[in-house]
Protein backbone atom coordinates (compact mmCIF):
# COMPACT_ATOMS: atom_id res chain seq x y z
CA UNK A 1 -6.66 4.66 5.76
CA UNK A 2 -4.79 4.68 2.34
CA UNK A 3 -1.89 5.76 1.07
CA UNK A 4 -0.49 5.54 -2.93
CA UNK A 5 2.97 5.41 -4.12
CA UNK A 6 3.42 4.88 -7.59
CA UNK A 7 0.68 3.07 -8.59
CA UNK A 8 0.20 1.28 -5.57
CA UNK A 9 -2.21 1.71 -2.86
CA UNK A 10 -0.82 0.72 0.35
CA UNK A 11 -2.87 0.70 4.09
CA UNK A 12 -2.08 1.35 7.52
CA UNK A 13 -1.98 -1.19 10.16
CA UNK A 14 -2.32 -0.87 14.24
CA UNK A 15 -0.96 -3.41 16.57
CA UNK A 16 -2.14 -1.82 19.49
CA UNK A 17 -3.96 -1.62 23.07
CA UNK A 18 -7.90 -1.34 23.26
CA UNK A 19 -7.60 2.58 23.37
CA UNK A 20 -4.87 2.89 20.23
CA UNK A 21 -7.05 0.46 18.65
CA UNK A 22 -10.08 1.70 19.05
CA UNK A 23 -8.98 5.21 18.44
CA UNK A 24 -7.53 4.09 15.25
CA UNK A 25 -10.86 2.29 14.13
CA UNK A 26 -12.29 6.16 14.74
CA UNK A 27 -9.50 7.66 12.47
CA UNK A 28 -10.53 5.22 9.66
CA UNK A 29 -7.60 2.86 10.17
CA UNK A 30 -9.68 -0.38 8.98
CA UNK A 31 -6.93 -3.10 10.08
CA UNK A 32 -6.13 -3.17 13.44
CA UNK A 33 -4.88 -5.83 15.75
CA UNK A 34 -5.54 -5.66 19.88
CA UNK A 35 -3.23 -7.78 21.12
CA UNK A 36 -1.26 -8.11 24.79
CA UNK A 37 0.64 -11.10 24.98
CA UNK A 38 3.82 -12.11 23.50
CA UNK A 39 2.52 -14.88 21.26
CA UNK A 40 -0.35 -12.58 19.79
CA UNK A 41 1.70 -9.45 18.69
CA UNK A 42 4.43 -11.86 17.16
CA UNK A 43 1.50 -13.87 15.03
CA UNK A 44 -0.28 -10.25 14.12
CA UNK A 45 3.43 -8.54 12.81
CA UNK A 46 3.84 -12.06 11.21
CA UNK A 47 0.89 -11.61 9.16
CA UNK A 48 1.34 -8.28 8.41
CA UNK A 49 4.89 -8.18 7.51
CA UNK A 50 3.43 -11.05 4.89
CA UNK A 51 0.79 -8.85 3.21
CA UNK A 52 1.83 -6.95 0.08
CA UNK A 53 -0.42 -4.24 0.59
CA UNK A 54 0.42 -3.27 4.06
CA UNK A 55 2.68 0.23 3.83
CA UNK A 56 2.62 1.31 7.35
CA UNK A 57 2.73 -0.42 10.75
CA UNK A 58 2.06 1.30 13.70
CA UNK A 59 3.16 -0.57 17.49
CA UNK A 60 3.45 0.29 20.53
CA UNK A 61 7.03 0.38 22.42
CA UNK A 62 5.78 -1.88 24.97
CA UNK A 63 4.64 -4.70 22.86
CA UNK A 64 7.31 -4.54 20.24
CA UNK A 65 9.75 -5.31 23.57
CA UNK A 66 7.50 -8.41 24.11
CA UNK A 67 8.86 -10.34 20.65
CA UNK A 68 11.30 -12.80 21.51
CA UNK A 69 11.59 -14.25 17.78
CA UNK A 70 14.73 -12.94 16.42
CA UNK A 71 14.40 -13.68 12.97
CA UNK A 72 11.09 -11.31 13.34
CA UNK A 73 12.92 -8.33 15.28
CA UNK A 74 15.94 -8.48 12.95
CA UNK A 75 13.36 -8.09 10.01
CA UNK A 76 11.37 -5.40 11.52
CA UNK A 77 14.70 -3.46 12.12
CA UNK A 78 15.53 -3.74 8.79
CA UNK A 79 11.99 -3.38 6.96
CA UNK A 80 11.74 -0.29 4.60
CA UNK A 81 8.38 -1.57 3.36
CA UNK A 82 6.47 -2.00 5.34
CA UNK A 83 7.61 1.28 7.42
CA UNK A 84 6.91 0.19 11.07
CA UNK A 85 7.05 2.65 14.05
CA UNK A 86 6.91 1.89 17.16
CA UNK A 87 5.46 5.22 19.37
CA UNK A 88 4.55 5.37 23.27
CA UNK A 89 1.23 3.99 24.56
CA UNK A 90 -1.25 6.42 25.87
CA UNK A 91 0.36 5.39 29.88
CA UNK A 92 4.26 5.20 28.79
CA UNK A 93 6.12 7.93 29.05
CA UNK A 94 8.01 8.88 25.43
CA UNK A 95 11.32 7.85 25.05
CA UNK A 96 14.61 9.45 24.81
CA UNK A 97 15.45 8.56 21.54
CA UNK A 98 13.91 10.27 18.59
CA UNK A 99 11.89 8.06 16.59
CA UNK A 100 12.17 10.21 13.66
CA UNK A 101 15.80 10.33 13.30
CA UNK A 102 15.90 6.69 13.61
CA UNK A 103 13.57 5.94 10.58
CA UNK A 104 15.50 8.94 8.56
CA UNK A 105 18.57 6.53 8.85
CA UNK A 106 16.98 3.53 8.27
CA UNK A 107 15.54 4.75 5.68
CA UNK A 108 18.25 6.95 3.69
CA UNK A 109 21.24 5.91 5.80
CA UNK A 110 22.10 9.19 7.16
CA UNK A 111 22.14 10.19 10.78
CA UNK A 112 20.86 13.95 10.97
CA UNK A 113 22.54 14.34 14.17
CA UNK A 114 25.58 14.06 12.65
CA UNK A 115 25.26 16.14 9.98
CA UNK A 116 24.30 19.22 12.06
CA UNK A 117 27.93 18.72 13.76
């Protein structure tokens, strides 16, 4: 899967369990990584955080809490480009805070909770 901006096509990654993976694969989502330990999801957002033509990043919560390497969290917190979320795996329950808002501010700077106040 593809996506332009400018003149620049950018894909989508997966770093993933064998069922987001493989459901990704079905979407058309060509590079995909199934990983479970630590050590393999910090090598496979190392490589992908090095590849110019990488736009999004999709994770699950429960192996983005598995990177100990600080220098990587820091710059996946603060990575515009590319965009990584991080949503629930098919057997974690969702999470209390909203996903969305948080890339909005990352993204813009705003917090739309606080502007509805």
């Amino acid at each position: 899967m593809e996506s332009r901006v400018g003149n620049k096509d950018f894909k989508m990654a997966v770093v993933g369990s064998r069922l987001l993976t493989t459901g990704s694969r079905l979407a058309g989502i060509k590079v995909v990584y199934e990983v479970t330990e630590p050590q393999e999801v910090e090598k496979a957002m190392h490589e992908l955080m090095q590849k110019e033509d990488i736009g999004i990043i999709v994770i699950t919560e429960n192996l983005l809490k598995k990177i100990r390497d600080r220098k990587l969290l820091n710059a996946i917190d603060n990575s515009l480009l590319p965009l990584i979320i991080d949503i629930p795996d098919y057997n974690e329950p969702e999470r209390e805070t909203d996903t969305l808002r948080r890339l909005i501010l990352r993204a813009v700077g705003i917090d739309i909770n606080r502007m509805s106040k």
